[in-house]
PDB file of N, CA and C in Angstrom:
ATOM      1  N   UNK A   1      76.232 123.629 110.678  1.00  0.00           N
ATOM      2  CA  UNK A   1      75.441 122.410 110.509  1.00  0.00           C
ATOM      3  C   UNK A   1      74.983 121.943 111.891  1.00  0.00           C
ATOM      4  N   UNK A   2      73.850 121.544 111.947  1.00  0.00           N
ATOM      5  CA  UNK A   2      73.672 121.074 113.321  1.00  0.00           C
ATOM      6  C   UNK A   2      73.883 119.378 113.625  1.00  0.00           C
ATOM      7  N   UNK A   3      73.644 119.451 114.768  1.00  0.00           N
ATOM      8  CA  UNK A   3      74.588 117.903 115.267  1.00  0.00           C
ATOM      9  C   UNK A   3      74.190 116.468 114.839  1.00  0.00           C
ATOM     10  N   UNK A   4      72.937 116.762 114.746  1.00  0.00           N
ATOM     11  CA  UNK A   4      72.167 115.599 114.603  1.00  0.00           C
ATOM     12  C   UNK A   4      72.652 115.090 113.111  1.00  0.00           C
ATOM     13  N   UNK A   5      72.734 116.225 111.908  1.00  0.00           N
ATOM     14  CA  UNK A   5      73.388 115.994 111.224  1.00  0.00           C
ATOM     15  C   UNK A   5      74.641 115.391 110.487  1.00  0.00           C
ATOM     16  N   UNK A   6      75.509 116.481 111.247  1.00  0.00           N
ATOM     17  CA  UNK A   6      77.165 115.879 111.848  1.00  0.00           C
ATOM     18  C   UNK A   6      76.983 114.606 112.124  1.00  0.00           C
ATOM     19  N   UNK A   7      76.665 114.108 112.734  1.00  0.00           N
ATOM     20  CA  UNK A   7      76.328 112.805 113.143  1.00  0.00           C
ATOM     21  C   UNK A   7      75.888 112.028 111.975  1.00  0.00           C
ATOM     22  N   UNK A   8      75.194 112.147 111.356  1.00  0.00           N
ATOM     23  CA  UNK A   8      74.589 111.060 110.790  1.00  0.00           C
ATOM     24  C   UNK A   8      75.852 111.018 109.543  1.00  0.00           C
ATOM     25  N   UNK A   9      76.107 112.111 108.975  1.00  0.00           N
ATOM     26  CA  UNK A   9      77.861 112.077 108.508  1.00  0.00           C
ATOM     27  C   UNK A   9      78.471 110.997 108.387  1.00  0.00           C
ATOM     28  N   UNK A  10      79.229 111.401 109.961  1.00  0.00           N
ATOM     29  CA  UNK A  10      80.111 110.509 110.468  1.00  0.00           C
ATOM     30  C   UNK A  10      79.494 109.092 110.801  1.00  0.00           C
ATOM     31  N   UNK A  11      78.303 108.778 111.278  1.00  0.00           N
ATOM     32  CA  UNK A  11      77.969 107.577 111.298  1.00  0.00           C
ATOM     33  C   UNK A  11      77.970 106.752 109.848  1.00  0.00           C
ATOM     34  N   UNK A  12      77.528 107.350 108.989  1.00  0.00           N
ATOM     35  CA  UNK A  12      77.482 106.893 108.192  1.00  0.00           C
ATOM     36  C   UNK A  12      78.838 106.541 107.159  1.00  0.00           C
ATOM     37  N   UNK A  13      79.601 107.262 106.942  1.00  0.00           N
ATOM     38  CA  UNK A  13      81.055 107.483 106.424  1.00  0.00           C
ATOM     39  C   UNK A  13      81.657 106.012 107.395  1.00  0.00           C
ATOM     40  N   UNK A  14      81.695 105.934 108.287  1.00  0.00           N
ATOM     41  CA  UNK A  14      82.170 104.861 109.631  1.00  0.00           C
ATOM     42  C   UNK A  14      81.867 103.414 109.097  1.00  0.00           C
ATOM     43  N   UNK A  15      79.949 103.488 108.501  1.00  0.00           N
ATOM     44  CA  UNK A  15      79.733 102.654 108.142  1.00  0.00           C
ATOM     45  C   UNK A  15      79.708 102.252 107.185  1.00  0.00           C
ATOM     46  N   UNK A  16      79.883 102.812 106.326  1.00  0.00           N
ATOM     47  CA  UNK A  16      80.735 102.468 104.765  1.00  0.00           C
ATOM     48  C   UNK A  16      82.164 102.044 104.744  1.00  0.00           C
ATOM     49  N   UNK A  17      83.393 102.619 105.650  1.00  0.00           N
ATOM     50  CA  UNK A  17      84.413 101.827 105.825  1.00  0.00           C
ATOM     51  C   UNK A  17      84.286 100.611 106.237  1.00  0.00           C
ATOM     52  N   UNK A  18      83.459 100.568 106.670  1.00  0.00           N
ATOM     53  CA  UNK A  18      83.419  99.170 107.618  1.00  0.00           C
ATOM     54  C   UNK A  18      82.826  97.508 106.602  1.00  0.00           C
ATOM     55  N   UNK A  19      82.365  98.259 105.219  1.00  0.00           N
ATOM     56  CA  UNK A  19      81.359  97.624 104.163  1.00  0.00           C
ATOM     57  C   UNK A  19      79.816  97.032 104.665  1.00  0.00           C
ATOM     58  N   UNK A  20      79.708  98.238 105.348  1.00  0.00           N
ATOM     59  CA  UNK A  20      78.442  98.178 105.966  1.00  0.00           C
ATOM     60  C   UNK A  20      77.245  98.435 104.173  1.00  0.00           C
ATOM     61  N   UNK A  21      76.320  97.310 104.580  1.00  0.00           N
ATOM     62  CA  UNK A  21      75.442  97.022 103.314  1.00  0.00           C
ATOM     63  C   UNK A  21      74.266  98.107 103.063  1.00  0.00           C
ATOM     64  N   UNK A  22      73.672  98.150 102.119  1.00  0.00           N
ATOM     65  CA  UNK A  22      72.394  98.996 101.905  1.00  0.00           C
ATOM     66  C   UNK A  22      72.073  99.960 103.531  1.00  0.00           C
ATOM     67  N   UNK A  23      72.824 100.524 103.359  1.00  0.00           N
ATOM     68  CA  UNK A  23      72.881 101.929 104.219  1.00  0.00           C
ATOM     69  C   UNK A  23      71.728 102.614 104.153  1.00  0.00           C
ATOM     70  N   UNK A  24      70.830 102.766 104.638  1.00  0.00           N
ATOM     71  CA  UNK A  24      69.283 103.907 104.815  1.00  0.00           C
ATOM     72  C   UNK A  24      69.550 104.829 105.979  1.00  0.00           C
ATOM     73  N   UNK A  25      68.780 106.112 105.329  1.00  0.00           N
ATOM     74  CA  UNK A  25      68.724 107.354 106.470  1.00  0.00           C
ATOM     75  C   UNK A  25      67.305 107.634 106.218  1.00  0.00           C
ATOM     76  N   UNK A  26      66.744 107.642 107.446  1.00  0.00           N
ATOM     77  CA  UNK A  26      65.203 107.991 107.301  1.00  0.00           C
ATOM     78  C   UNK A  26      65.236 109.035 108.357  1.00  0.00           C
ATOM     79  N   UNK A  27      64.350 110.663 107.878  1.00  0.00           N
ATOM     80  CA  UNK A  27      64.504 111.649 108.588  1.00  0.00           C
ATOM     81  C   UNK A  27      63.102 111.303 109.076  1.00  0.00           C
ATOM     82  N   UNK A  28      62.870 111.297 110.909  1.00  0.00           N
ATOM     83  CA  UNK A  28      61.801 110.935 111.569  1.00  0.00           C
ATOM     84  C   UNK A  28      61.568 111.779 111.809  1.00  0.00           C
ATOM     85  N   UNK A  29      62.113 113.488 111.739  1.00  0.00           N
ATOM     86  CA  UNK A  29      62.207 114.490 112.844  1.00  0.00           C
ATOM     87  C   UNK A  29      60.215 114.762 112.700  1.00  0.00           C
ATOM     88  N   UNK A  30      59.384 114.289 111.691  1.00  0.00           N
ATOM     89  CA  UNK A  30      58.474 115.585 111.735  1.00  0.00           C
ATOM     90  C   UNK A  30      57.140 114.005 112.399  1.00  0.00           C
ATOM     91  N   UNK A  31      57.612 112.825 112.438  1.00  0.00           N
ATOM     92  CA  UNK A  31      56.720 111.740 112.563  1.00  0.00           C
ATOM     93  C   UNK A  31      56.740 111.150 113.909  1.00  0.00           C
ATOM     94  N   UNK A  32      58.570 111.051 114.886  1.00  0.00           N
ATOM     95  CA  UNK A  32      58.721 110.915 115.479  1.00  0.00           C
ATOM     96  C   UNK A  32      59.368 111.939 116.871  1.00  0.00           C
ATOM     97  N   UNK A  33      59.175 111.575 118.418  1.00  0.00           N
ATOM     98  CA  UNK A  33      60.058 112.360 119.237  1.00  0.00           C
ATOM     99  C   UNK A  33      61.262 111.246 119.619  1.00  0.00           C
ATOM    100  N   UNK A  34      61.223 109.993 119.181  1.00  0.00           N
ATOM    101  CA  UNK A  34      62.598 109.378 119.389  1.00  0.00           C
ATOM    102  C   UNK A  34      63.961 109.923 119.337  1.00  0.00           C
ATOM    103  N   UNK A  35      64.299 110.463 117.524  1.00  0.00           N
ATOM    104  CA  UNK A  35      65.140 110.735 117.543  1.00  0.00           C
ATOM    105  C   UNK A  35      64.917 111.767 116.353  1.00  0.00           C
ATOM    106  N   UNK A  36      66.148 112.320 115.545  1.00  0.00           N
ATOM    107  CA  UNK A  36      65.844 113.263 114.115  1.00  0.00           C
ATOM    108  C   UNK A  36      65.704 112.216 113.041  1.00  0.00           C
ATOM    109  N   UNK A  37      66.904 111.123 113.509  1.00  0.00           N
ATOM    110  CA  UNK A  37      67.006 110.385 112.789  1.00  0.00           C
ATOM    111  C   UNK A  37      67.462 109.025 112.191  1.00  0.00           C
ATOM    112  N   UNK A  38      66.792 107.827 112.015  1.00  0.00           N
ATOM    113  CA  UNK A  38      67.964 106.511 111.692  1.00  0.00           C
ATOM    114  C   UNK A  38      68.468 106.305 110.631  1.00  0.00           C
ATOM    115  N   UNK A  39      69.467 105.530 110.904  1.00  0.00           N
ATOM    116  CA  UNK A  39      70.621 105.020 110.459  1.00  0.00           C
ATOM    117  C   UNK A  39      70.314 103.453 110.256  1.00  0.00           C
ATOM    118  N   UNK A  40      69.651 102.984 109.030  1.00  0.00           N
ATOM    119  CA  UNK A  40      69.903 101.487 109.247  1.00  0.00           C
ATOM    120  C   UNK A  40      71.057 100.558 108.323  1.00  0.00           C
ATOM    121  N   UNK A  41      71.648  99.475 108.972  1.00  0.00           N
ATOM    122  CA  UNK A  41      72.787  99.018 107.734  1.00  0.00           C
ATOM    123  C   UNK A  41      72.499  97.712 108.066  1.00  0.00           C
ATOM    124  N   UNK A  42      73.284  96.949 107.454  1.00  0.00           N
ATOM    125  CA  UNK A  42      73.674  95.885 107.664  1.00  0.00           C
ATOM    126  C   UNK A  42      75.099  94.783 107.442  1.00  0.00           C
ATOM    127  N   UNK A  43      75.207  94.077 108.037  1.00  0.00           N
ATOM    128  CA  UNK A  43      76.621  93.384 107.881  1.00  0.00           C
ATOM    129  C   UNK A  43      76.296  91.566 107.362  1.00  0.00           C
ATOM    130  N   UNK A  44      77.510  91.319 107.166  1.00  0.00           N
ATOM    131  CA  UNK A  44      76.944  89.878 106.753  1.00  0.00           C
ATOM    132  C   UNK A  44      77.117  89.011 107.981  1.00  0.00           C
ATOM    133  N   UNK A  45      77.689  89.122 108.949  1.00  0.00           N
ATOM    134  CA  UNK A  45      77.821  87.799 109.528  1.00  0.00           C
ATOM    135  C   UNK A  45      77.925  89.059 111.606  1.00  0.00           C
ATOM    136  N   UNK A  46      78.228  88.277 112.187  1.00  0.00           N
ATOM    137  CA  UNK A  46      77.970  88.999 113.533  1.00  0.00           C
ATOM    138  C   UNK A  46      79.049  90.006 113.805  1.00  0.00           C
ATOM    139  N   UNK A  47      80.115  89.523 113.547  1.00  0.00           N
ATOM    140  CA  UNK A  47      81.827  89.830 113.652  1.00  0.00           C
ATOM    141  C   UNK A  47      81.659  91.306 112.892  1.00  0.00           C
ATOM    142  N   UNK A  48      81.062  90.951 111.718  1.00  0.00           N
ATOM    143  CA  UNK A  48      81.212  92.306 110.884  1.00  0.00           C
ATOM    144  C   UNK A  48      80.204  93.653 111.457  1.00  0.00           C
ATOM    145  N   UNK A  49      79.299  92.876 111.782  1.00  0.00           N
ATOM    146  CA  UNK A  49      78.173  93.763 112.392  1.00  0.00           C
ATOM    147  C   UNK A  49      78.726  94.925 113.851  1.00  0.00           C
ATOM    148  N   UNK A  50      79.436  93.909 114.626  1.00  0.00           N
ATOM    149  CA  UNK A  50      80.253  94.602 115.601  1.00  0.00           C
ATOM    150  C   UNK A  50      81.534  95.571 115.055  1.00  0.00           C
ATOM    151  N   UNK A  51      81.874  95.057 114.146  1.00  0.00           N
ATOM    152  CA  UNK A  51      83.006  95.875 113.480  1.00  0.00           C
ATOM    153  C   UNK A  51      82.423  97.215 112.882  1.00  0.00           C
ATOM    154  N   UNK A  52      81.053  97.763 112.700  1.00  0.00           N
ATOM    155  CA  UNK A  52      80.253  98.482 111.609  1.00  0.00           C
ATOM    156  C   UNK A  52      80.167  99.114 113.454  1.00  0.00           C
ATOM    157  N   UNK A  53      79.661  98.157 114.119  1.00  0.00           N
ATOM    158  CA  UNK A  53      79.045  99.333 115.568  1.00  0.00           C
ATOM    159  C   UNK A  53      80.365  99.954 116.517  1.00  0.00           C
ATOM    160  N   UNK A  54      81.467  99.485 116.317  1.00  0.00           N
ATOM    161  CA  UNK A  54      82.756  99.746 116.348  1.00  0.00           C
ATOM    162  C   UNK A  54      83.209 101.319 116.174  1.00  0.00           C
ATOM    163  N   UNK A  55      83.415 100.946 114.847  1.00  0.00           N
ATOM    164  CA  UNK A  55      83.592 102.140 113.796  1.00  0.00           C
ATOM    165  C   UNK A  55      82.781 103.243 114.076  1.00  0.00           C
ATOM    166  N   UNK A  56      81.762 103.052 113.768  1.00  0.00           N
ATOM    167  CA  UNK A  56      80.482 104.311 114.008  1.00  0.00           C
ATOM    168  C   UNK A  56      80.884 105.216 115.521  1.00  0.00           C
ATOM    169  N   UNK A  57      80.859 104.137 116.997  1.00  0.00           N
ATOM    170  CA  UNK A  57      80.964 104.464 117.912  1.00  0.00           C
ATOM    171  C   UNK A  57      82.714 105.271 117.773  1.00  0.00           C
ATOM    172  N   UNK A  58      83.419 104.661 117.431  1.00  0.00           N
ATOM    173  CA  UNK A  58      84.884 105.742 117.360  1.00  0.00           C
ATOM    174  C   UNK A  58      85.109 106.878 116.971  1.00  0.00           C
ATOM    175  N   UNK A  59      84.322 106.770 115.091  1.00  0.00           N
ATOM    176  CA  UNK A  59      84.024 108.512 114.872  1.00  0.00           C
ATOM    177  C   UNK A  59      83.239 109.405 115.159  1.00  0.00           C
ATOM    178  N   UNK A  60      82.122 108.645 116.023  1.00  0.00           N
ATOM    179  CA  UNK A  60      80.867 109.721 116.874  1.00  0.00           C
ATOM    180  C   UNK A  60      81.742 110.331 118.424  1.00  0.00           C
ATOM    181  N   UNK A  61      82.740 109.394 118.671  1.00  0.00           N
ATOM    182  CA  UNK A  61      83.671 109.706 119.857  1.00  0.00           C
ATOM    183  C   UNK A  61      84.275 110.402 120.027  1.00  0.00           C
ATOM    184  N   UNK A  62      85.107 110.448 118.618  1.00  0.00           N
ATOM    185  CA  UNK A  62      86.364 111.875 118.479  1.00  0.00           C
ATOM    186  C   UNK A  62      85.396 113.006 118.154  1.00  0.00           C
ATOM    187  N   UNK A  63      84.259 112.879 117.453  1.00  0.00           N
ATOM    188  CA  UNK A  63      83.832 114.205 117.547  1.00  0.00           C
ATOM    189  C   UNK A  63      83.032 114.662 118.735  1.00  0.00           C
ATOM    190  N   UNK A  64      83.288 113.870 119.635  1.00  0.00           N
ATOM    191  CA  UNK A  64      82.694 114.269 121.286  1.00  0.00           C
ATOM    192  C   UNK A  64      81.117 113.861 121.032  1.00  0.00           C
ATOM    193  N   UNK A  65      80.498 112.882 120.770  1.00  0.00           N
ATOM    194  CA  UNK A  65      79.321 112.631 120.491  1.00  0.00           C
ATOM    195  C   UNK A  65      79.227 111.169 121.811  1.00  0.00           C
ATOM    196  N   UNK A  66      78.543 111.327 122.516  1.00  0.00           N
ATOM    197  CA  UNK A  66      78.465 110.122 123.244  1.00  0.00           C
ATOM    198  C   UNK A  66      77.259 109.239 122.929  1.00  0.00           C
ATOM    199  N   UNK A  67      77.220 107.704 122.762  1.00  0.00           N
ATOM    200  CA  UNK A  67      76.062 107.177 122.775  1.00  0.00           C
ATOM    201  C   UNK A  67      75.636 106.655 124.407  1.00  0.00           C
ATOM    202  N   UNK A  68      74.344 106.975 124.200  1.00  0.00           N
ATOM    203  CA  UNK A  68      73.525 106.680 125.655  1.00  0.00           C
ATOM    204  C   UNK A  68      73.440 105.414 125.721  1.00  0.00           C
ATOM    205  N   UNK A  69      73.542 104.895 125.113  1.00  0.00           N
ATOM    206  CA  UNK A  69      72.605 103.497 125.125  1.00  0.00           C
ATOM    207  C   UNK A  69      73.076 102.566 124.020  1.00  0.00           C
ATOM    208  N   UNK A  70      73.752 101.115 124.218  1.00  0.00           N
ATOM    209  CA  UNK A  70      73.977 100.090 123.353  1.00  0.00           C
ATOM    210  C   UNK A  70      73.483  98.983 123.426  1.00  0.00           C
ATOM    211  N   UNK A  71      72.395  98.399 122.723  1.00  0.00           N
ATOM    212  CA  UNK A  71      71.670  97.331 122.735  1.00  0.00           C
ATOM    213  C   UNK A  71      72.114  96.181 121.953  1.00  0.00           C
ATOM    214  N   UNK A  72      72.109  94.992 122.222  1.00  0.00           N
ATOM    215  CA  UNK A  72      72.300  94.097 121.191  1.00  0.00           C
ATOM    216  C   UNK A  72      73.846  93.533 120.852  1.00  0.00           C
ATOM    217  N   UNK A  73      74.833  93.888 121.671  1.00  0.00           N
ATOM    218  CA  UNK A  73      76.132  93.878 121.203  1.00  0.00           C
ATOM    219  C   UNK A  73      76.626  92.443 120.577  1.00  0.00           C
ATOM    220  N   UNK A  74      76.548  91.736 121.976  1.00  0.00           N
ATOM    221  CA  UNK A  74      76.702  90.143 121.959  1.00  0.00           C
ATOM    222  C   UNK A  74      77.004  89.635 121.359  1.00  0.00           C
ATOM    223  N   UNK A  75      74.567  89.749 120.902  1.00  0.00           N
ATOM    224  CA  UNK A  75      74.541  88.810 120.069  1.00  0.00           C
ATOM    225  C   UNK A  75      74.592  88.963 118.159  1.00  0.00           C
ATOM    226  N   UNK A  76      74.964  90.654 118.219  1.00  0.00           N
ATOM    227  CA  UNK A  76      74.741  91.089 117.063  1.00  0.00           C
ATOM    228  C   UNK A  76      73.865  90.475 115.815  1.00  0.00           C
ATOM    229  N   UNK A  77      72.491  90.092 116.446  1.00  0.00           N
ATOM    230  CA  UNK A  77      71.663  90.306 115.396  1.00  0.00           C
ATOM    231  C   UNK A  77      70.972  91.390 114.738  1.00  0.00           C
ATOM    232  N   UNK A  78      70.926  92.653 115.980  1.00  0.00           N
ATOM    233  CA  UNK A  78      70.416  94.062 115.713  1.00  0.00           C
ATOM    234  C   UNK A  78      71.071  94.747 116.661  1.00  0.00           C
ATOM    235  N   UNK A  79      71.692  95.313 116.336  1.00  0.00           N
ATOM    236  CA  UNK A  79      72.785  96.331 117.397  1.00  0.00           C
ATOM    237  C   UNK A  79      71.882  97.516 117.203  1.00  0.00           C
ATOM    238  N   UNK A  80      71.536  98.495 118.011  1.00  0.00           N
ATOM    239  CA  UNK A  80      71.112  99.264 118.160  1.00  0.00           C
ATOM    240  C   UNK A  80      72.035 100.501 119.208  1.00  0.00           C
ATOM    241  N   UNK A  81      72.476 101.567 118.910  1.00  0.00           N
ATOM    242  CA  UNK A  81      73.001 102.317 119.056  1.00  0.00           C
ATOM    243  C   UNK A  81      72.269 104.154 119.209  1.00  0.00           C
ATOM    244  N   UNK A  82      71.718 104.259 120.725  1.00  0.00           N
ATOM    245  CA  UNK A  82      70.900 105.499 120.825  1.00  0.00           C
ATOM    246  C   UNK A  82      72.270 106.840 121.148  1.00  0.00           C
ATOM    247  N   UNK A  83      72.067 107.941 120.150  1.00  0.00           N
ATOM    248  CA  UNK A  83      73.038 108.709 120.043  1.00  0.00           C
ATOM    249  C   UNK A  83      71.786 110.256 120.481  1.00  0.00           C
ATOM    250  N   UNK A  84      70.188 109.765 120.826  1.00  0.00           N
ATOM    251  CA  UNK A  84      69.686 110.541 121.645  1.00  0.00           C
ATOM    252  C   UNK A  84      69.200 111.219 120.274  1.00  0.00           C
ATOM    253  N   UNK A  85      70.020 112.142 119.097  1.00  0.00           N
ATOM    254  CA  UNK A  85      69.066 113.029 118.140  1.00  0.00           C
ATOM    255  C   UNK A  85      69.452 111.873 116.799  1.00  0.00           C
ATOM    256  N   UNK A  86      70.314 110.884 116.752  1.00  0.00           N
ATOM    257  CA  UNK A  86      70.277 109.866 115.462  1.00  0.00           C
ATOM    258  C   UNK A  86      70.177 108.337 116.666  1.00  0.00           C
ATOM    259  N   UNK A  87      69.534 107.646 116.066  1.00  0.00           N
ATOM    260  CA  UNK A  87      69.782 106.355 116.354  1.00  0.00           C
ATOM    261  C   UNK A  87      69.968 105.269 115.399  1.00  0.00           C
ATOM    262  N   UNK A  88      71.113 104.556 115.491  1.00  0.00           N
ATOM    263  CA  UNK A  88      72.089 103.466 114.635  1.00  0.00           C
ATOM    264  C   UNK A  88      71.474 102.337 114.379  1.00  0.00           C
ATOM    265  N   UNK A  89      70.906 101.550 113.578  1.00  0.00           N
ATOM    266  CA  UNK A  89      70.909 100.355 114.024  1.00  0.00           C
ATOM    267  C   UNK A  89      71.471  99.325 112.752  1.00  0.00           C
ATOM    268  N   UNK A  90      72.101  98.030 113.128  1.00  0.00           N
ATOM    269  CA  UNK A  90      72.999  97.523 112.605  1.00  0.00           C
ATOM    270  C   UNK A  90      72.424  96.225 112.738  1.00  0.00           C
ATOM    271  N   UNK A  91      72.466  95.660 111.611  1.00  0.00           N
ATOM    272  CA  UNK A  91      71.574  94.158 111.840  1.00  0.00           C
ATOM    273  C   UNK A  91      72.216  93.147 110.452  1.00  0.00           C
ATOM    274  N   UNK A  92      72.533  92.027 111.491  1.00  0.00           N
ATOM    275  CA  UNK A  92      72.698  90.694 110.285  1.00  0.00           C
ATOM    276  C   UNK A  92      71.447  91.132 109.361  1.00  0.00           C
ATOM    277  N   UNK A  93      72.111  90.679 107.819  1.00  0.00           N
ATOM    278  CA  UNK A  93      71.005  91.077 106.672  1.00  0.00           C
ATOM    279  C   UNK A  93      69.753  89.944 106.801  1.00  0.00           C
ATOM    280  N   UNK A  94      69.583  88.715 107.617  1.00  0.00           N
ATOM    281  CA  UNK A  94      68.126  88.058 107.461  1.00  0.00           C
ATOM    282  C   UNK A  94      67.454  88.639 108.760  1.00  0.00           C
ATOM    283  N   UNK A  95      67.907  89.330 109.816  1.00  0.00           N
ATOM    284  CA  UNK A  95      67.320  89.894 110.995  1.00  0.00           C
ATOM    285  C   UNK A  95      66.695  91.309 110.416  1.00  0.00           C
ATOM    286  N   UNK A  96      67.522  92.202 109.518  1.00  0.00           N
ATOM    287  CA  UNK A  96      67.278  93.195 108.966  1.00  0.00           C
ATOM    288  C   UNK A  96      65.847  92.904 108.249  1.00  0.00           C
ATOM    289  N   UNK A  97      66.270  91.688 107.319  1.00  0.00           N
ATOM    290  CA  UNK A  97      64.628  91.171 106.294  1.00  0.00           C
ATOM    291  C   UNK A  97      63.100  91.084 107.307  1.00  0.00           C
ATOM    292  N   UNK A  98      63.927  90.225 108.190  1.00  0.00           N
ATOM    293  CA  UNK A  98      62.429  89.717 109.371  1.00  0.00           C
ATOM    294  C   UNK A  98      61.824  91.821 109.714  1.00  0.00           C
ATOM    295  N   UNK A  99      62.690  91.826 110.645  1.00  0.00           N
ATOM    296  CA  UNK A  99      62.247  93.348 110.995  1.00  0.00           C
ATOM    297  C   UNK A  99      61.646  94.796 110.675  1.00  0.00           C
ATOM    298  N   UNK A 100      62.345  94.704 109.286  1.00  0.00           N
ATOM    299  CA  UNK A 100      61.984  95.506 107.986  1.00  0.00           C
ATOM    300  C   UNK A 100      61.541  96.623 108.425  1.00  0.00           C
ATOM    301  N   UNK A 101      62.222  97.260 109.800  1.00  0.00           N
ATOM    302  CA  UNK A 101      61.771  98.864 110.032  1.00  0.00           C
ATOM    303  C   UNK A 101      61.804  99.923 109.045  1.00  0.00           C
ATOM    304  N   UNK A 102      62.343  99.867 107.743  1.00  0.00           N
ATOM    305  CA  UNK A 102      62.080 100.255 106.295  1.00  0.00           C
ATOM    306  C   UNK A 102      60.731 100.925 106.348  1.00  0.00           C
ATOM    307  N   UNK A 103      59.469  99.843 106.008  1.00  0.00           N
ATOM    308  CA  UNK A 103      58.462  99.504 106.338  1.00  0.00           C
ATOM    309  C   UNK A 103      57.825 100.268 107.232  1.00  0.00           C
ATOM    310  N   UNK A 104      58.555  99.650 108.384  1.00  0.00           N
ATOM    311  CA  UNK A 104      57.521 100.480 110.015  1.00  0.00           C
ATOM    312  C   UNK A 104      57.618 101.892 110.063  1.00  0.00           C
ATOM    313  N   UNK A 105      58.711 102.896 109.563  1.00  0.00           N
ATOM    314  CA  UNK A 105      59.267 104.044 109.315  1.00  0.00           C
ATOM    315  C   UNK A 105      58.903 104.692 107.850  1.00  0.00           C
ATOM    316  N   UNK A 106      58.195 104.381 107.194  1.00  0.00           N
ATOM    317  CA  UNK A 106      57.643 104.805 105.650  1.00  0.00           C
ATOM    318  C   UNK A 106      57.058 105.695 105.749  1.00  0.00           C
ATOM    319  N   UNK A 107      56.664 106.549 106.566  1.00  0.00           N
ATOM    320  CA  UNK A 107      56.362 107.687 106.759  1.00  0.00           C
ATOM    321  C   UNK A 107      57.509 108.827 107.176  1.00  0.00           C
ATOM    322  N   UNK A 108      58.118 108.245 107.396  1.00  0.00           N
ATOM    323  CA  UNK A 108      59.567 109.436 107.621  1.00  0.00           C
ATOM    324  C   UNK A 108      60.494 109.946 105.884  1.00  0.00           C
ATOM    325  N   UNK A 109      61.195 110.554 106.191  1.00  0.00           N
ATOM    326  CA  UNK A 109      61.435 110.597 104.678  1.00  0.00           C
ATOM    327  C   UNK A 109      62.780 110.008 104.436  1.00  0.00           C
ATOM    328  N   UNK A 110      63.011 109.249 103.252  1.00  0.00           N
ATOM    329  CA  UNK A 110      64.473 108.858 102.964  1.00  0.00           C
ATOM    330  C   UNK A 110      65.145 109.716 102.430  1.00  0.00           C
ATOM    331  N   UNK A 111      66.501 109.719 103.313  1.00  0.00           N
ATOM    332  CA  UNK A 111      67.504 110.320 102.680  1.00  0.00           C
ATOM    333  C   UNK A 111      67.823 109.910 101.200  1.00  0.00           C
ATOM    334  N   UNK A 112      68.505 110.132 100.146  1.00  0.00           N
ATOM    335  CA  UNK A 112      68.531 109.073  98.918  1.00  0.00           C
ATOM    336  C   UNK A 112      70.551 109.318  98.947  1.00  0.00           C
ATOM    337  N   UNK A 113      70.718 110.735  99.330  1.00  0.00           N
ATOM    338  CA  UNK A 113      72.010 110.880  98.798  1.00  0.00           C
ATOM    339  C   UNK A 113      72.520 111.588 100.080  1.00  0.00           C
ATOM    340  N   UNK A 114      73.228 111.147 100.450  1.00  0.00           N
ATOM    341  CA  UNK A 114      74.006 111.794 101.942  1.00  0.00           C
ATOM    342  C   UNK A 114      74.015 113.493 101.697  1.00  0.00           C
ATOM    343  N   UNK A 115      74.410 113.990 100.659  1.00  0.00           N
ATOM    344  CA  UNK A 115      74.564 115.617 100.590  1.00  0.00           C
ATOM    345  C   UNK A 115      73.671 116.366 100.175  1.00  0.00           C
ATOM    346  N   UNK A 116      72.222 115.491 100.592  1.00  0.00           N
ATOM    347  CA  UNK A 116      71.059 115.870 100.624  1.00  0.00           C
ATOM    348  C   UNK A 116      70.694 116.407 102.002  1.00  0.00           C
ATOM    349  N   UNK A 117      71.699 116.240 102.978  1.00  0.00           N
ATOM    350  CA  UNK A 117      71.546 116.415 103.804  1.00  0.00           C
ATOM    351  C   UNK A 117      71.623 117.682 104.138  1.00  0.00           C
ATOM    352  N   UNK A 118      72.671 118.367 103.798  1.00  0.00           N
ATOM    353  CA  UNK A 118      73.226 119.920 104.014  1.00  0.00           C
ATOM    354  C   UNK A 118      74.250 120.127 104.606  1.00  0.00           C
TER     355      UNK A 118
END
């Protein structure tokens, strides 16, 4: 399996323990050179949001996955998490509504079922 994959896995599995909300995987690989792919969730309140970017960052860790780049920690309205071939992002659910990268990314394709993945 390749990594980018692996990754989105474990990010995602991380963020379901965590009761990370309406979980989306949008594959950018053929629309974008950002990344292969995001990860968007959401939490209800800030505390939880950090707890979701927590998690993610621990099991991307043990599997030797480093993130480059953490945006947003603080104030956890949109945590953003660059893992370079997936990028994370984690957002209180009315910051998630305003932003609606859903939307801005509708040209990438949605994952629907994680073991769609391969």
């Amino acid at each position: 399996m390749d990594s980018s994959k692996e990754m989105v896995k474990l990010a995602f599995a991380a963020l379901e323990e965590k009761k990370g909300e309406n979980i989306q995987i949008i594959d950018i690989q053929g629309i974008s050179v950002l990344a292969d792919y995001f990860i968007i969730a959401n939490g209800n309140n800030p505390k939880q949001v950090q707890a979701m970017v927590d998690q993610v960052q621990e099991a991307l860790g043990r599997a030797g996955y480093e993130c480059k780049q953490i945006e947003g920690y603080q104030t956890a309205n949109w945590i953003l998490m660059d893992y370079k071939d997936i990028i994370v992002h984690v957002f209180c659910r009315e910051d998630r509504l305003f932003y609606d990268l859903e939307r801005i990314w509708r040209d990438g394709k949605t994952i629907v079922d994680i073991r769609d993945l391969g």
